[in-house]
N, C-alpha and C. Protein backbone atom coordinates (compact mmCIF):
# COMPACT_ATOMS: atom_id res chain seq x y z
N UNK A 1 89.39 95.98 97.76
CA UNK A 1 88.02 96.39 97.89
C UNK A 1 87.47 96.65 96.49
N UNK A 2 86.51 96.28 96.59
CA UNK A 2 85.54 96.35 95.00
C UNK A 2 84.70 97.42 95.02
N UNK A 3 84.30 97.40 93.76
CA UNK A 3 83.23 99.18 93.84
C UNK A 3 82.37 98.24 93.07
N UNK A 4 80.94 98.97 92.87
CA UNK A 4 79.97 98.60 91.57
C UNK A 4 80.58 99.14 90.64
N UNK A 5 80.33 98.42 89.70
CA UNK A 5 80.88 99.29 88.21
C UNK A 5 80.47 100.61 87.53
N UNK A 6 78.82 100.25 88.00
CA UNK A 6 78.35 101.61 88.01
C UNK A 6 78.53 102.62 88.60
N UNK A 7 79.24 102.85 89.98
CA UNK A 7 79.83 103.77 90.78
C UNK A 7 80.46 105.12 89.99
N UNK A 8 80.48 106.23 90.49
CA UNK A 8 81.60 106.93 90.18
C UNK A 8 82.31 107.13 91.48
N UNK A 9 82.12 106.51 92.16
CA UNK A 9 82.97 106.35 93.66
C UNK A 9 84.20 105.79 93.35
N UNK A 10 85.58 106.55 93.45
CA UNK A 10 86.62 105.64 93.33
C UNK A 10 86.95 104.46 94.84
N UNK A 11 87.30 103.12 93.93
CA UNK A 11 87.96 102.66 94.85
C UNK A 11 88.75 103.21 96.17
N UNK A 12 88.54 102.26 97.71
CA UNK A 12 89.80 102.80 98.54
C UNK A 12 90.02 101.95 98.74
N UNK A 13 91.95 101.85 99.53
CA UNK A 13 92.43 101.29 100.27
C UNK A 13 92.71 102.09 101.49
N UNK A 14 91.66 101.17 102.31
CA UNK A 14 92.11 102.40 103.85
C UNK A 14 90.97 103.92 103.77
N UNK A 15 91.67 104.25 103.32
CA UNK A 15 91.28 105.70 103.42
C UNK A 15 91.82 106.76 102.18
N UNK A 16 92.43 106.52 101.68
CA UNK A 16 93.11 106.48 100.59
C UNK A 16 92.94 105.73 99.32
N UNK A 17 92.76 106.24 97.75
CA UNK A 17 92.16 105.28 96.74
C UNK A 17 93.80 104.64 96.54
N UNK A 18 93.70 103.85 95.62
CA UNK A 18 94.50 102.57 94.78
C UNK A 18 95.83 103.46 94.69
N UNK A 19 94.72 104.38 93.53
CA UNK A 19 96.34 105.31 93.20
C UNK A 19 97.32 105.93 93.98
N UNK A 20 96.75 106.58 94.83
CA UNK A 20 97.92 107.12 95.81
C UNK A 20 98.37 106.48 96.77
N UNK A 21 97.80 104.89 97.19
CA UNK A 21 98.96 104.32 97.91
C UNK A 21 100.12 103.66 96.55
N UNK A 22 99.75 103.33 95.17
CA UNK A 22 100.17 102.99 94.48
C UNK A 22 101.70 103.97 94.25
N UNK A 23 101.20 105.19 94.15
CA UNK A 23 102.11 106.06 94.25
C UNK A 23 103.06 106.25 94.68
N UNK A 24 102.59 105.98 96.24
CA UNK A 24 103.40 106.22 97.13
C UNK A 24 104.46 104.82 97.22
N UNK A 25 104.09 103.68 96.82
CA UNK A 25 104.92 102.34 96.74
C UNK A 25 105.58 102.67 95.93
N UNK A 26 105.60 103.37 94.87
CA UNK A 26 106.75 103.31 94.05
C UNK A 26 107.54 104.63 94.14
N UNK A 27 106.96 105.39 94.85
CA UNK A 27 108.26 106.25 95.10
C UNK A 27 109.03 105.92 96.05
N UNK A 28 108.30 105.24 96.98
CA UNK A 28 109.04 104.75 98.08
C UNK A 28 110.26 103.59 97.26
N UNK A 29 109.70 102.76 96.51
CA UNK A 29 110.54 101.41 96.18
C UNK A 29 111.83 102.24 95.52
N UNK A 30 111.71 103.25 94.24
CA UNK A 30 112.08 104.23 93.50
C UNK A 30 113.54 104.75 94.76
N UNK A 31 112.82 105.53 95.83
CA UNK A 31 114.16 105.89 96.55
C UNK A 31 115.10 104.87 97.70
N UNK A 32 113.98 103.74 97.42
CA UNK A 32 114.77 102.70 98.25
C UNK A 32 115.43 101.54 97.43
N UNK A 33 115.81 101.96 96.45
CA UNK A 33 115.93 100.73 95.30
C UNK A 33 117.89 100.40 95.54
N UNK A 34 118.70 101.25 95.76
CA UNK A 34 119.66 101.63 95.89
C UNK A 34 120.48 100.58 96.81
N UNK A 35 121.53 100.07 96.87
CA UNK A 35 122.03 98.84 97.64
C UNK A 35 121.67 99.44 98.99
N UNK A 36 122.53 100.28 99.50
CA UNK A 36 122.36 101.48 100.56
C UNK A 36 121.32 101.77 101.16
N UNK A 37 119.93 101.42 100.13
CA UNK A 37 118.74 102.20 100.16
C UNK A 37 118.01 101.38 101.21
N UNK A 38 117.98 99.95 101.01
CA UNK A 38 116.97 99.05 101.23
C UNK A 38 117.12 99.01 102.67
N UNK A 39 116.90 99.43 103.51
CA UNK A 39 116.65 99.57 104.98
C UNK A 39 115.43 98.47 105.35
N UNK A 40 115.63 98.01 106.53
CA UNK A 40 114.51 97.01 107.20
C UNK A 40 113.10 98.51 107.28
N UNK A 41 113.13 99.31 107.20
CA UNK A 41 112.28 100.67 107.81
C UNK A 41 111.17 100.45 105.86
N UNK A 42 112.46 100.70 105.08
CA UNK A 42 111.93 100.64 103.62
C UNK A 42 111.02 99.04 103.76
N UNK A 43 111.71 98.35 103.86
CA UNK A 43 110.98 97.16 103.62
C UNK A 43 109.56 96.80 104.23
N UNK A 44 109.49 96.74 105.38
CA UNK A 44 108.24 97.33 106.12
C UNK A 44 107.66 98.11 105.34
N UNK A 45 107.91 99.34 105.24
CA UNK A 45 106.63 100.35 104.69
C UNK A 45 106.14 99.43 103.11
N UNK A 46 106.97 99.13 102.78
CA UNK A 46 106.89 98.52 101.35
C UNK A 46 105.93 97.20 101.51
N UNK A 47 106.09 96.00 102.36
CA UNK A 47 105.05 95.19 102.35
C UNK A 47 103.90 95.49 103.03
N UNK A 48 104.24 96.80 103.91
CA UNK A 48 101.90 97.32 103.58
C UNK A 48 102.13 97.99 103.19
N UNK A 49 102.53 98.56 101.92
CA UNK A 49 101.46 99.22 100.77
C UNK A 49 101.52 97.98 100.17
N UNK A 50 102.38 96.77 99.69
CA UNK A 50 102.14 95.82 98.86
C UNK A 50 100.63 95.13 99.44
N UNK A 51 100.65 95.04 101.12
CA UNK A 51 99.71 94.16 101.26
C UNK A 51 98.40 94.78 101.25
N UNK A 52 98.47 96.36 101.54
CA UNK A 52 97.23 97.14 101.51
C UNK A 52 96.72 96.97 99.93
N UNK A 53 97.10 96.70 98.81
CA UNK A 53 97.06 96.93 97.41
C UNK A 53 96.49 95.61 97.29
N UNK A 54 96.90 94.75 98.01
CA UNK A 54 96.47 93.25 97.79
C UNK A 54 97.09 92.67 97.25
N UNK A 55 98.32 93.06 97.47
CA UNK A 55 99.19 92.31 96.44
C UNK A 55 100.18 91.42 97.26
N UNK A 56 100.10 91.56 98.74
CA UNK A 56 101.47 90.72 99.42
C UNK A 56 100.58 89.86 100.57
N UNK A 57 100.86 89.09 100.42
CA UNK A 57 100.36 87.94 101.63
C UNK A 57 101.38 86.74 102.23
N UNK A 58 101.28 87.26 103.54
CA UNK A 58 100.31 87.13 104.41
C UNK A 58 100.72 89.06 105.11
N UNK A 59 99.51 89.40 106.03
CA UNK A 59 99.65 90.62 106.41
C UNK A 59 101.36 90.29 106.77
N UNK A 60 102.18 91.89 107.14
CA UNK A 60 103.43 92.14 107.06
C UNK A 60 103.72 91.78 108.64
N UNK A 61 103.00 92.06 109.75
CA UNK A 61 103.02 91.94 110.99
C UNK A 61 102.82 90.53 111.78
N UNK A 62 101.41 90.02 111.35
CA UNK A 62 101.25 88.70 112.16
C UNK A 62 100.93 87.86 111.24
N UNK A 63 101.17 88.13 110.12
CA UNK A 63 101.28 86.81 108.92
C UNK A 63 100.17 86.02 108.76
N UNK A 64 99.14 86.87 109.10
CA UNK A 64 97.32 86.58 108.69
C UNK A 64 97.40 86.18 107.33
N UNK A 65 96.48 85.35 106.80
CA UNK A 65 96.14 85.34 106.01
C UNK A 65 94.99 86.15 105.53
N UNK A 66 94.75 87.25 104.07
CA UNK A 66 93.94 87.94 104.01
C UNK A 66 93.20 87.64 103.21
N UNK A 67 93.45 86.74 102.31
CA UNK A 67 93.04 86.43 100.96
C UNK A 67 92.67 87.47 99.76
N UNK A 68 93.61 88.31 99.56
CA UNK A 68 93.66 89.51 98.87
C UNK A 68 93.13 90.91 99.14
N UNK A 69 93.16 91.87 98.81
CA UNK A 69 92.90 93.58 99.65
C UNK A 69 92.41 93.28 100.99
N UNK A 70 93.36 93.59 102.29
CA UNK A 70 92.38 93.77 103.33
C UNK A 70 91.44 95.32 103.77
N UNK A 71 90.75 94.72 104.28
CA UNK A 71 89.69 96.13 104.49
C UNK A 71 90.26 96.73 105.41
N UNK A 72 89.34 97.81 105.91
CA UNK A 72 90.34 99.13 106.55
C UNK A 72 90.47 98.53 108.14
N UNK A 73 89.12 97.87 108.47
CA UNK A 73 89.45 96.96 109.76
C UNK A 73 90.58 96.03 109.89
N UNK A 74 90.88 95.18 108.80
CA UNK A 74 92.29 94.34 109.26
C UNK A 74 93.20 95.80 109.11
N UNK A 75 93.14 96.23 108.18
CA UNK A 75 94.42 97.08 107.91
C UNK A 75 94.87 98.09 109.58
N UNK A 76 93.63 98.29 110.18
CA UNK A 76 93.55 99.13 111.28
C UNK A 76 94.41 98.20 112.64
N UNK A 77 93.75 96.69 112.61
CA UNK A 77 93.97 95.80 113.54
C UNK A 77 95.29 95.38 113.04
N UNK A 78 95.93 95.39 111.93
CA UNK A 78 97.44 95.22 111.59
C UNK A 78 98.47 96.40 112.04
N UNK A 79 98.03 97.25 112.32
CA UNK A 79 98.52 98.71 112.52
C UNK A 79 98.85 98.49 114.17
N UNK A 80 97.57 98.35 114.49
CA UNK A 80 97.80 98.26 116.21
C UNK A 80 98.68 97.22 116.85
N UNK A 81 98.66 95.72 115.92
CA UNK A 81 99.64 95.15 116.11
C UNK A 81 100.95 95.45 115.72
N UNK A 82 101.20 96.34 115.12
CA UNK A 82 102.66 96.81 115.16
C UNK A 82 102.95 97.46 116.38
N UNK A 83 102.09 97.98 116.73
CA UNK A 83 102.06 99.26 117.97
C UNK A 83 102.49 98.11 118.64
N UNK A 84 101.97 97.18 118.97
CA UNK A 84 101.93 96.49 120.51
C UNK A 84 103.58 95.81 120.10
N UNK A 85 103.95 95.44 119.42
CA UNK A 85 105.20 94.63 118.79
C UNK A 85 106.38 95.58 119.10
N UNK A 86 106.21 97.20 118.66
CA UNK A 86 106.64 98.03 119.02
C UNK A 86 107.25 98.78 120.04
N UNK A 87 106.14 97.95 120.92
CA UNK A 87 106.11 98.44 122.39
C UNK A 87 106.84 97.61 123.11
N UNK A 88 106.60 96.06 122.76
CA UNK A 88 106.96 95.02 123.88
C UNK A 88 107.54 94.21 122.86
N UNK A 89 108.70 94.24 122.94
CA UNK A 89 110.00 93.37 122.09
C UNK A 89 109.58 91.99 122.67
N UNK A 90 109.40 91.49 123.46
CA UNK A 90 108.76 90.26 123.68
C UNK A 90 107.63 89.90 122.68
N UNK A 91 106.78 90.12 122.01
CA UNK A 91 106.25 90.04 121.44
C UNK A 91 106.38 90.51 119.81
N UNK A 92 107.81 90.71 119.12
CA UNK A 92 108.14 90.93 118.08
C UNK A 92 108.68 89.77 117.35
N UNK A 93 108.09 89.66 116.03
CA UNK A 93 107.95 88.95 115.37
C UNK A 93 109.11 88.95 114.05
N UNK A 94 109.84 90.19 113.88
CA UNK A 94 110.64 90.51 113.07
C UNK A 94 111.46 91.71 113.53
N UNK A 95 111.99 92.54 112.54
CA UNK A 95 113.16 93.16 113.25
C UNK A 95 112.31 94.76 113.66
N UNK A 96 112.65 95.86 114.84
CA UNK A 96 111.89 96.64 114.95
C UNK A 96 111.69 97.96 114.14
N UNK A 97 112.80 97.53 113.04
CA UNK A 97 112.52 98.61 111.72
C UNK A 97 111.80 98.40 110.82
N UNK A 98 111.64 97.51 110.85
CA UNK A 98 110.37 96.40 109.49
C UNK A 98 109.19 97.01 110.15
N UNK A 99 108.96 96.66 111.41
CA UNK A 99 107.66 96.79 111.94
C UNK A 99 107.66 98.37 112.11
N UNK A 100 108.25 99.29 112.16
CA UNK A 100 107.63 100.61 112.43
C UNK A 100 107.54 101.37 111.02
N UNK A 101 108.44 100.57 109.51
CA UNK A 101 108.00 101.15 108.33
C UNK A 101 106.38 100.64 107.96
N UNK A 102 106.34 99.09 108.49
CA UNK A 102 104.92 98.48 107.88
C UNK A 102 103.92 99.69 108.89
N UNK A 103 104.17 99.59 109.83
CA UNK A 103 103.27 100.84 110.61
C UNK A 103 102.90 102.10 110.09
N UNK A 104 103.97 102.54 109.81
CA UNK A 104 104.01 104.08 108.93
C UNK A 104 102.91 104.11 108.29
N UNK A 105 103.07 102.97 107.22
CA UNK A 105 102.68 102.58 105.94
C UNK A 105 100.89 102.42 106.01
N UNK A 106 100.76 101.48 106.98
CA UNK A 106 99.64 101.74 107.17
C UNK A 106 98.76 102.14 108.15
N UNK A 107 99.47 103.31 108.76
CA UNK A 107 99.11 104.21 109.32
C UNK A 107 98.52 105.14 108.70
N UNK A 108 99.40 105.70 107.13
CA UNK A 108 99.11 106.57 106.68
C UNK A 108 97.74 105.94 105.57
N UNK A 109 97.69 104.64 105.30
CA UNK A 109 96.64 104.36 104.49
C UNK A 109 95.23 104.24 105.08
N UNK A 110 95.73 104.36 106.86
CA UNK A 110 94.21 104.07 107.14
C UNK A 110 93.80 105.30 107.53
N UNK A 111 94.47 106.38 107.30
CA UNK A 111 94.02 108.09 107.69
C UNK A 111 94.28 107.96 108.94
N UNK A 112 95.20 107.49 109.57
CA UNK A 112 95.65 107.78 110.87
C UNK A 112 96.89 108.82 111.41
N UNK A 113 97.27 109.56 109.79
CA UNK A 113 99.06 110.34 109.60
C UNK A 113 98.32 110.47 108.26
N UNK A 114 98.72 111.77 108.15
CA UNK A 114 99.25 112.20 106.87
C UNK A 114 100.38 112.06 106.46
N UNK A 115 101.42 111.51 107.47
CA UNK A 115 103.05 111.62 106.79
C UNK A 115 103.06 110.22 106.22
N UNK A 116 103.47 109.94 105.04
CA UNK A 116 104.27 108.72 104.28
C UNK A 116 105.41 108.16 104.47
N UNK A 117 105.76 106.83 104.65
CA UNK A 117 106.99 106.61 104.75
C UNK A 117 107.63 106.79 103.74
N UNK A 118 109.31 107.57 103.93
CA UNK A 118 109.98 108.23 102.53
C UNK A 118 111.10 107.36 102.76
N UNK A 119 111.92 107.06 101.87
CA UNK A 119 113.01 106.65 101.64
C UNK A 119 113.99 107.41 102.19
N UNK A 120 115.13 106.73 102.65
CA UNK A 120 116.36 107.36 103.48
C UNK A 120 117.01 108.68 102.73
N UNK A 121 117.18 109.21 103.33
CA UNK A 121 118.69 110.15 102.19
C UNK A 121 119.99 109.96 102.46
């Protein structure tokens, strides 16, 4: 998402600006970096914040094409498709830990949770 330049409005992603999902990707990557670490749960949360940032394509769930930052509507409609993927293994597309970290992930970017996905201990 773009701002005017003239703005003093910071950028968001979601609901949340740049920086603190930025943040949160690298603490997450940071405690999931570890052989041990890298969980299908990590990986998920990790490609939406990559894809919320605009940096990973295609969305993490149904492999939309976004053509860089999606807005808080795909990000919302990517969310719910985890839900439904979640729900009905017939309709899962990858493994069901991928899909409930990418959920987390942007759950918490679209102000739907305050909780972040954290890395294992």
């Amino acid at each position: 998402m773009t701002t005017d330049p003239l703005s003093t409005t910071p950028a968001k992603v979601g609901v949340r600006n740049p920086d603190q999902v930025e943040q949160a990707f690298q603490h997450l990557e940071a405690g999931a970096a570890g052989p041990n670490q890298q969980t299908q749960y990590a990986r998920g949360a990790l490609a939406g914040y990559l894809w919320a940032l605009g940096r990973g394509e295609p969305a993490p769930i149904t492999a939309r094409p976004t053509g860089g930052a999606p807005g808080l509507e795909a990000m919302t409609a990517e969310t719910e498709a985890a839900t439904l993927q979640m729900e009905d293994s017939t309709q899962r597309t990858v493994p069901r830990d991928y899909i409930h970290g990418a959920h987390d992930a942007l759950a918490w970017v679209c102000g739907q949770t305050d909780i972040k996905p954290m890395a294992p201990h």
